[in-house]
C-alpha atoms as a PDB file:
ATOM      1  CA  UNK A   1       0.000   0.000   0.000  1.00  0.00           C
ATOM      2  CA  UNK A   2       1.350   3.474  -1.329  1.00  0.00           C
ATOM      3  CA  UNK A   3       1.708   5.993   1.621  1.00  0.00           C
ATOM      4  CA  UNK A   4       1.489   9.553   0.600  1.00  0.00           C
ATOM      5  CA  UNK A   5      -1.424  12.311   2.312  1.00  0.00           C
ATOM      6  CA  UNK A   6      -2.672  14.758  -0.395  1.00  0.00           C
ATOM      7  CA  UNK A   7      -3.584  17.425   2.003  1.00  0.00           C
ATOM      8  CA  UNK A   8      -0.870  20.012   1.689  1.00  0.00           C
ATOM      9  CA  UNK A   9       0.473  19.362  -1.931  1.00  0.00           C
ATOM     10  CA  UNK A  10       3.089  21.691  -2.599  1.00  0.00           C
ATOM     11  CA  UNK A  11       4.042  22.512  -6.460  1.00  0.00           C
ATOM     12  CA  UNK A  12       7.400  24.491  -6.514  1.00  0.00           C
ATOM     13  CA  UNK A  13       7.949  27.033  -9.358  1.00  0.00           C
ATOM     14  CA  UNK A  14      11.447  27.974 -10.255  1.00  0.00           C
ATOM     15  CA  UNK A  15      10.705  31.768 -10.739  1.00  0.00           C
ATOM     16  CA  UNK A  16       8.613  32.391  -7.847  1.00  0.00           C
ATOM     17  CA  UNK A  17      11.374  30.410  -5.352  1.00  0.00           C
ATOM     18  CA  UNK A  18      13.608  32.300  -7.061  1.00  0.00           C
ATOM     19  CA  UNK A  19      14.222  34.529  -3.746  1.00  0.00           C
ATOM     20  CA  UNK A  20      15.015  31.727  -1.648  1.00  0.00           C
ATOM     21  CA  UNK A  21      15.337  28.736  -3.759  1.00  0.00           C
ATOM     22  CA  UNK A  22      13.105  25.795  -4.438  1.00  0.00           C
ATOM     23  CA  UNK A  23      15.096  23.288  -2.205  1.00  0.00           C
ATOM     24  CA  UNK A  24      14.951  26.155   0.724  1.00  0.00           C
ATOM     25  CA  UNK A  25      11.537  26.791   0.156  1.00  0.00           C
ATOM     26  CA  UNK A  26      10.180  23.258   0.375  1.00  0.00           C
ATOM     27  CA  UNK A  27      11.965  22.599   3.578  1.00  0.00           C
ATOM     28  CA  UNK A  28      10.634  24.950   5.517  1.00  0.00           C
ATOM     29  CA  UNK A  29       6.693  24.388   3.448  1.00  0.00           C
ATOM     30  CA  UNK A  30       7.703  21.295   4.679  1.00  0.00           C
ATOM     31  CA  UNK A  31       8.528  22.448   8.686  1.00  0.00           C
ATOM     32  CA  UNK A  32       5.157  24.243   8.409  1.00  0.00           C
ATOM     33  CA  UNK A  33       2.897  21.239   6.899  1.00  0.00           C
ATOM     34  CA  UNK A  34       3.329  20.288   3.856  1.00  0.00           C
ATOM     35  CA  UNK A  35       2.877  16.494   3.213  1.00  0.00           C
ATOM     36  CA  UNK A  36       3.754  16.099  -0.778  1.00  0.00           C
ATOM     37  CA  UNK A  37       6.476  18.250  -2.851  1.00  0.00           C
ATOM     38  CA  UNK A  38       6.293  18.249  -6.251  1.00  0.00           C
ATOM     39  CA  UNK A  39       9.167  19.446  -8.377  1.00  0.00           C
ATOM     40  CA  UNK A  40       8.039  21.514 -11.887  1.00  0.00           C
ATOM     41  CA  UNK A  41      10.401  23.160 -13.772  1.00  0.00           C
ATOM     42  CA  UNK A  42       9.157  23.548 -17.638  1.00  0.00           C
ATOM     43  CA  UNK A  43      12.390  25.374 -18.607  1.00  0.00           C
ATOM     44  CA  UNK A  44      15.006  23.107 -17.261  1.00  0.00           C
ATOM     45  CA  UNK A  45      16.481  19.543 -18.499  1.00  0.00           C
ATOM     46  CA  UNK A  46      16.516  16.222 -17.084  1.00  0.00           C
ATOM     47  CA  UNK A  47      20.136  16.774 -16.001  1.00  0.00           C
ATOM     48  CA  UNK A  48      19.269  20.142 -14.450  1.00  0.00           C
ATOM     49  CA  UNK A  49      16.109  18.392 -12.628  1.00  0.00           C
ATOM     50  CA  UNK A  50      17.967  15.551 -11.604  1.00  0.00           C
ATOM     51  CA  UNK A  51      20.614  18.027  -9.806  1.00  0.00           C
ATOM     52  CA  UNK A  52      17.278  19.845  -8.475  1.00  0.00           C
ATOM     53  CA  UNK A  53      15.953  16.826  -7.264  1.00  0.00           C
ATOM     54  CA  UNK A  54      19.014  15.104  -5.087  1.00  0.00           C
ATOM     55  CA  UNK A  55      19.032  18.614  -3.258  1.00  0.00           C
ATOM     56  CA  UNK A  56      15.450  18.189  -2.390  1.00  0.00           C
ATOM     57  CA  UNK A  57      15.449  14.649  -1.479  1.00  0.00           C
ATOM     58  CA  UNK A  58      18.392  15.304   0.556  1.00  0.00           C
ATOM     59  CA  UNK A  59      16.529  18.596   2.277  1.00  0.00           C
ATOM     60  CA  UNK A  60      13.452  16.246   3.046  1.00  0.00           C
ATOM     61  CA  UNK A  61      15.268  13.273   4.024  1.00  0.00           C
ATOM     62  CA  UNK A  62      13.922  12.092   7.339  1.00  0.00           C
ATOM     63  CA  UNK A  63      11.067  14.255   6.713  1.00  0.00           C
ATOM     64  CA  UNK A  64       8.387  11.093   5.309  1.00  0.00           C
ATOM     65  CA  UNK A  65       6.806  13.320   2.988  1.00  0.00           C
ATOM     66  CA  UNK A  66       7.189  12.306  -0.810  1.00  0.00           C
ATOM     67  CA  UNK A  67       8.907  14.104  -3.764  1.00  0.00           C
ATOM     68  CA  UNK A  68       7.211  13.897  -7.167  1.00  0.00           C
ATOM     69  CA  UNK A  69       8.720  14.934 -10.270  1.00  0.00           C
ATOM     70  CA  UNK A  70       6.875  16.501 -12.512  1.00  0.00           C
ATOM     71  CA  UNK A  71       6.784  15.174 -16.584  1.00  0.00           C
ATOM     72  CA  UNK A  72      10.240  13.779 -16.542  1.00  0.00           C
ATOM     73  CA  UNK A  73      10.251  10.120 -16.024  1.00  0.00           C
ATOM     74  CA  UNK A  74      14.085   9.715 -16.713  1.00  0.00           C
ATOM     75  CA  UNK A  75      14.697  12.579 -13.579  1.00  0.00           C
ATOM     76  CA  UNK A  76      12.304  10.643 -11.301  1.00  0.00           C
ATOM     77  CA  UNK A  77      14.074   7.456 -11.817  1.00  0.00           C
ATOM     78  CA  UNK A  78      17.643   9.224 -11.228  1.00  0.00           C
ATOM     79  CA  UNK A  79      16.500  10.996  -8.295  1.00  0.00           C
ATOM     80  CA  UNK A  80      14.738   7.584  -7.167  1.00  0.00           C
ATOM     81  CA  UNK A  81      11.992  10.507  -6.431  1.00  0.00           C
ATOM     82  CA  UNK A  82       9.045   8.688  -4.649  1.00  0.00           C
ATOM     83  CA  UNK A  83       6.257   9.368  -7.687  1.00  0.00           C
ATOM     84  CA  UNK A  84       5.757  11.147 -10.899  1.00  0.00           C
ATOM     85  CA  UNK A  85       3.182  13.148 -12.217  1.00  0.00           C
ATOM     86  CA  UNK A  86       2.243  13.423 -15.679  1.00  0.00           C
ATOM     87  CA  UNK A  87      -0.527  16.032 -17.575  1.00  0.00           C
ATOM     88  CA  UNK A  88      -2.841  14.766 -20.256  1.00  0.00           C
ATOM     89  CA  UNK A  89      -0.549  16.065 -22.839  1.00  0.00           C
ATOM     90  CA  UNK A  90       2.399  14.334 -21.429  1.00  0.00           C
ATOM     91  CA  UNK A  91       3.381  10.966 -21.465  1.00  0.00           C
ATOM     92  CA  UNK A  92       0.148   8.464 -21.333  1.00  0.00           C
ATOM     93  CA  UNK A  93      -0.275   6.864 -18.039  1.00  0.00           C
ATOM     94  CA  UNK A  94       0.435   3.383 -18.845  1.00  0.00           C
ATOM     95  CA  UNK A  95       3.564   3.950 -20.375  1.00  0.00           C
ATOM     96  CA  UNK A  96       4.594   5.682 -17.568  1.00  0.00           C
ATOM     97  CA  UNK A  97       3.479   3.122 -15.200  1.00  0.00           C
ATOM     98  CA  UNK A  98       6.013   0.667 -17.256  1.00  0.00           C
ATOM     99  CA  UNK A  99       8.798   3.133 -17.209  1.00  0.00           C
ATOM    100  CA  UNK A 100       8.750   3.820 -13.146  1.00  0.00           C
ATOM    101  CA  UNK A 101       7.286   0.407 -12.046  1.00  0.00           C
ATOM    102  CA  UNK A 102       4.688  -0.983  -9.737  1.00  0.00           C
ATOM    103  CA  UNK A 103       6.359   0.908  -6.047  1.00  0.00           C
ATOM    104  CA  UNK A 104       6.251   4.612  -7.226  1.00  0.00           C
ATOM    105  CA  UNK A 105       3.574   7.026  -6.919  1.00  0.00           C
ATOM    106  CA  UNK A 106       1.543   8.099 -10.534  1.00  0.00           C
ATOM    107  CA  UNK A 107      -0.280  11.356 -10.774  1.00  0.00           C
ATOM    108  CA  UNK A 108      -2.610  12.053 -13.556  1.00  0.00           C
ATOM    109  CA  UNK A 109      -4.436  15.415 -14.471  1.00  0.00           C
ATOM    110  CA  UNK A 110      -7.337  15.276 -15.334  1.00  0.00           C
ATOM    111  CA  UNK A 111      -9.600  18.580 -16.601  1.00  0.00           C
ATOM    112  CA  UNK A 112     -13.080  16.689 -17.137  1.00  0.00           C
ATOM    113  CA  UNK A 113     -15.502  14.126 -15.934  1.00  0.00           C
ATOM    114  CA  UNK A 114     -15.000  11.866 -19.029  1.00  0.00           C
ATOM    115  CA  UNK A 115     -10.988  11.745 -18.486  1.00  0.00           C
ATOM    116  CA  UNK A 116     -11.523  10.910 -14.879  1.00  0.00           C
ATOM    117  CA  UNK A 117     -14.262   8.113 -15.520  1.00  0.00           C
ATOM    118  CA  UNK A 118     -11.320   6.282 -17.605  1.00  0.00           C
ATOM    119  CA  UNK A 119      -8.665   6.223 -15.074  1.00  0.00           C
ATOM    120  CA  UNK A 120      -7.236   2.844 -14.698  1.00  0.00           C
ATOM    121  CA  UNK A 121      -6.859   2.021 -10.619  1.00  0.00           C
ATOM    122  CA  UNK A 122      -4.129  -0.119 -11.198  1.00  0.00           C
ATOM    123  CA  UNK A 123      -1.907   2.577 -13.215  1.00  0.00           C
ATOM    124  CA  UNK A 124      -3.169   6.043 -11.081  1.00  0.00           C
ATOM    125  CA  UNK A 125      -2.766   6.090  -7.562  1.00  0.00           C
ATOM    126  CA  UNK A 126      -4.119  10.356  -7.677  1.00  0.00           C
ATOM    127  CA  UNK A 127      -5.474  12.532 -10.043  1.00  0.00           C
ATOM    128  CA  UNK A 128      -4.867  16.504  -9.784  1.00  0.00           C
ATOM    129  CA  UNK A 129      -8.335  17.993 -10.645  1.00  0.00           C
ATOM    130  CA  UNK A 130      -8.189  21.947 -12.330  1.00  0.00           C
ATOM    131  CA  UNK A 131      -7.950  24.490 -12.670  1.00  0.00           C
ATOM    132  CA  UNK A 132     -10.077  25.192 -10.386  1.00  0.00           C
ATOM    133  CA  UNK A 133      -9.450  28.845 -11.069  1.00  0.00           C
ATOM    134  CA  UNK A 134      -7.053  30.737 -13.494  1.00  0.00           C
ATOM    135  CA  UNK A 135      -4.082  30.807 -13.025  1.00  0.00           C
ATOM    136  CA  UNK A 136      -0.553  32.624 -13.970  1.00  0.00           C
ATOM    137  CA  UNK A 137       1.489  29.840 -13.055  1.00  0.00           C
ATOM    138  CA  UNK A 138       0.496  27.823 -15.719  1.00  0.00           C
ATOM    139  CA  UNK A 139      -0.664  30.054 -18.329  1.00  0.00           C
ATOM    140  CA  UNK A 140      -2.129  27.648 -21.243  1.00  0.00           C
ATOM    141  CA  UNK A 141      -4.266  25.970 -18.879  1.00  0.00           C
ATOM    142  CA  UNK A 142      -7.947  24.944 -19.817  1.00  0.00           C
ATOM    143  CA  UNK A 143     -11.159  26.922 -18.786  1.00  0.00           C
ATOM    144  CA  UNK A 144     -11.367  26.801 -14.899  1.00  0.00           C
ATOM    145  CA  UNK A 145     -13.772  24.378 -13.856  1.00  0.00           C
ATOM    146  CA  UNK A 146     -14.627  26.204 -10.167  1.00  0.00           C
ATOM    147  CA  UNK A 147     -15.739  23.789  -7.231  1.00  0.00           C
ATOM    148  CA  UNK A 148     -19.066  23.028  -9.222  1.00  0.00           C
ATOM    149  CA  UNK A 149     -16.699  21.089 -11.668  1.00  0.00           C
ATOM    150  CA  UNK A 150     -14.350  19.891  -9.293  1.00  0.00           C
ATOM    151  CA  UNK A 151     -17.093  18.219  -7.236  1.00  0.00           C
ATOM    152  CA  UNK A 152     -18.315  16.686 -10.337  1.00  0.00           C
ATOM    153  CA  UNK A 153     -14.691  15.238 -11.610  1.00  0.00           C
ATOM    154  CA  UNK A 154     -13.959  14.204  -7.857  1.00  0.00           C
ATOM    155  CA  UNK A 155     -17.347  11.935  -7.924  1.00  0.00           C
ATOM    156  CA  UNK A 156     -16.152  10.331 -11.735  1.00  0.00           C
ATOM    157  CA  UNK A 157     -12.059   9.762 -10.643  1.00  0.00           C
ATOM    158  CA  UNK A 158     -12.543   6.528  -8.830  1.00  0.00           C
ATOM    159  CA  UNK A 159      -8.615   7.677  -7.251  1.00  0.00           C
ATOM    160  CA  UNK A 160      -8.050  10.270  -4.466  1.00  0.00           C
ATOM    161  CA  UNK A 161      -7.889  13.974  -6.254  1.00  0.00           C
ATOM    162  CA  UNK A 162      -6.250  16.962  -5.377  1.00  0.00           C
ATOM    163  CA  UNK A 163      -7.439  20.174  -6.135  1.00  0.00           C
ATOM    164  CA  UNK A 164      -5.168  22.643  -7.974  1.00  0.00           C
ATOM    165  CA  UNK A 165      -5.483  26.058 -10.032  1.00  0.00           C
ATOM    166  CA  UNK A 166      -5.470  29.326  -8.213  1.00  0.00           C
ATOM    167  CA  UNK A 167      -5.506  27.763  -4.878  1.00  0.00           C
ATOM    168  CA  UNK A 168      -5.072  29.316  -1.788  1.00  0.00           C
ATOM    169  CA  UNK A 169      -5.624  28.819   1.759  1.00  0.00           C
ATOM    170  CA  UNK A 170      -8.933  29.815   1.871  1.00  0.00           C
ATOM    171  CA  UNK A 171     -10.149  27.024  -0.684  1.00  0.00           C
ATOM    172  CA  UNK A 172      -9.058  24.220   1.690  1.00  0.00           C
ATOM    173  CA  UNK A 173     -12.794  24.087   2.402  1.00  0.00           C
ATOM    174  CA  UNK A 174     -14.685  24.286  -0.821  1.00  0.00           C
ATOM    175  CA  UNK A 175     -12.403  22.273  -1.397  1.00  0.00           C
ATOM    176  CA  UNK A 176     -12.528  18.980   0.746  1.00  0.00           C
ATOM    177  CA  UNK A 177     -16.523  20.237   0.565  1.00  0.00           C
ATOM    178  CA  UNK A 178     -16.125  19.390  -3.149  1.00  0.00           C
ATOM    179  CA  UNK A 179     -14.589  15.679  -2.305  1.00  0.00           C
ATOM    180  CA  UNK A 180     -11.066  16.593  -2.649  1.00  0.00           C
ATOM    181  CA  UNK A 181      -8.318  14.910  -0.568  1.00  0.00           C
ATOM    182  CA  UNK A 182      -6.333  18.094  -0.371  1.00  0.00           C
ATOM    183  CA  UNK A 183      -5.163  21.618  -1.858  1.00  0.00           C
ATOM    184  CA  UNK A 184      -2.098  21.817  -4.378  1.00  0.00           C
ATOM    185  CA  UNK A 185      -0.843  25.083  -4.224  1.00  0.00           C
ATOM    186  CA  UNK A 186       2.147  27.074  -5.751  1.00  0.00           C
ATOM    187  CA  UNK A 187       2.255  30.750  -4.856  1.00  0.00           C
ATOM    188  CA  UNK A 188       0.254  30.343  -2.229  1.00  0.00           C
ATOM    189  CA  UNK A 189       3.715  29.277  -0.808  1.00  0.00           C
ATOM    190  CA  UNK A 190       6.521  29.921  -3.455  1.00  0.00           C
ATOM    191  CA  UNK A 191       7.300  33.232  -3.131  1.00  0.00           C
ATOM    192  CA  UNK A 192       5.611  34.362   0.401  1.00  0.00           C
ATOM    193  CA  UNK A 193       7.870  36.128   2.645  1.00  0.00           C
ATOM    194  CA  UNK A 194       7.935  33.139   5.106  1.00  0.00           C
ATOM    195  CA  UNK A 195       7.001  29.449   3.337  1.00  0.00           C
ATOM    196  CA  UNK A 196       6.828  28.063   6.842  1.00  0.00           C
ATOM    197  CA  UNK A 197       4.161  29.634   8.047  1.00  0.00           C
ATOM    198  CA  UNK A 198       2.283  29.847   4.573  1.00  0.00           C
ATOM    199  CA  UNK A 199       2.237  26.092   4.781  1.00  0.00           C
ATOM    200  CA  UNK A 200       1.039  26.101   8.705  1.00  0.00           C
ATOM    201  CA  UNK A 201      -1.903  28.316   7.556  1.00  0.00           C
ATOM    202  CA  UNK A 202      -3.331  25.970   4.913  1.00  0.00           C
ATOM    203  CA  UNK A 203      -2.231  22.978   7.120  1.00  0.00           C
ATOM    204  CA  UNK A 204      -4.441  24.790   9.886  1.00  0.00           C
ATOM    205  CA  UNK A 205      -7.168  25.592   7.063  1.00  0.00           C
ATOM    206  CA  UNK A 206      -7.228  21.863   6.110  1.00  0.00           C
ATOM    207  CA  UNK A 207      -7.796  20.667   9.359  1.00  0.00           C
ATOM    208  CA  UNK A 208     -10.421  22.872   9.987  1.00  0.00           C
ATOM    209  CA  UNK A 209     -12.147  21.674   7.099  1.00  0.00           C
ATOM    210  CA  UNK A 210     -11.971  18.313   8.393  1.00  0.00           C
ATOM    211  CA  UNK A 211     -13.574  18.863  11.729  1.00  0.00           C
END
């Protein structure tokens, strides 16, 4: 049984870490809550994401919370990251469940109901349902679904989703209202002043939701 908890599902962004650093930045998310890291960098190579991703898995070791790589199959594999995650337009699922194996975490997004209804259980182990809202992080994304949509793609995925788009702490309820696991967030935390206590505050938002 895969271990990972989608509730505070950190995506770092290369430009808005750029003050501090991704590998800085996701330690202290990390201090404050954070239970998944994912590493996205569009611009950078598989050896420059591999070099990225030994200096997170060595921030976070000890810490039990898994790094995903994002897209790049080859750098998860180097890194011996604990999952990848993989967009509709990037490679398909199944190939990627070949490439990594049966032990490491697969993320899938998915932007509709119909996508989610044909997720295979024994290839996805978590789908990332969005946007939720725009977003400038990820500027060719589809049209935002809102938590309408996301409640409706959370009842098709038969996996655990997270939400992501435009997220910030004060979605962690619509949110989990809407059947989500967790919130995936980027500069909700990249970027702030202190990452730490960014992550405490959706950590705290999350588990307010829950009770």
């Amino acid at each position: 049984m895969k271990n990972f908890d989608l509730s505070v599902y950190l995506v770092l962004d290369p430009d808005l870490c750029r003050e501090i650093g991704m590998v800085e930045t996701a330690r202290l998310a990390v201090e404050g809550g954070a239970t998944i890291v994912q590493l996205r960098d569009k611009h950078a190579d598989t050896a420059q994401i591999i070099e990225t991703g030994l200096a997170l898995k060595a921030a976070l070791a000890g810490a039990r919370v898994p790094l995903i790589v994002n897209d790049d199959v080859e750098a998860a594999i180097a890194i011996g990251a604990a999952g990848l995650h993989v967009g509709q337009s990037d490679m398909v699922a199944a190939i990627a469940r070949e490439r990594i194996g049966r032990d490491m975490i697969l993320g899938l997004s998915v932007e509709t109901e119909e996508l989610a209804q044909r997720i295979d259980t024994s290839v996805v182990d978590y789908v990332g349902i969005g946007p939720v809202f725009a977003t400038l992080t990820k500027p060719d994304h589809k049209q935002p679904i809102g938590f309408e949509g996301l409640a409706r793609i959370v009842a098709a995925a038969p996996v655990p989703a997270v939400a992501i788009g435009g997220i910030k702490a004060e979605h962690a309820g619509p949110a989990l209202a809407a059947g989500a696991r967790g919130i995936a967030v980027v500069s909700a935390i990249c970027g702030q002043p202190d990452p730490k206590a960014a992550a405490r505050r959706i950590a705290e938002e999350i588990e307010k939701a829950r009770t």
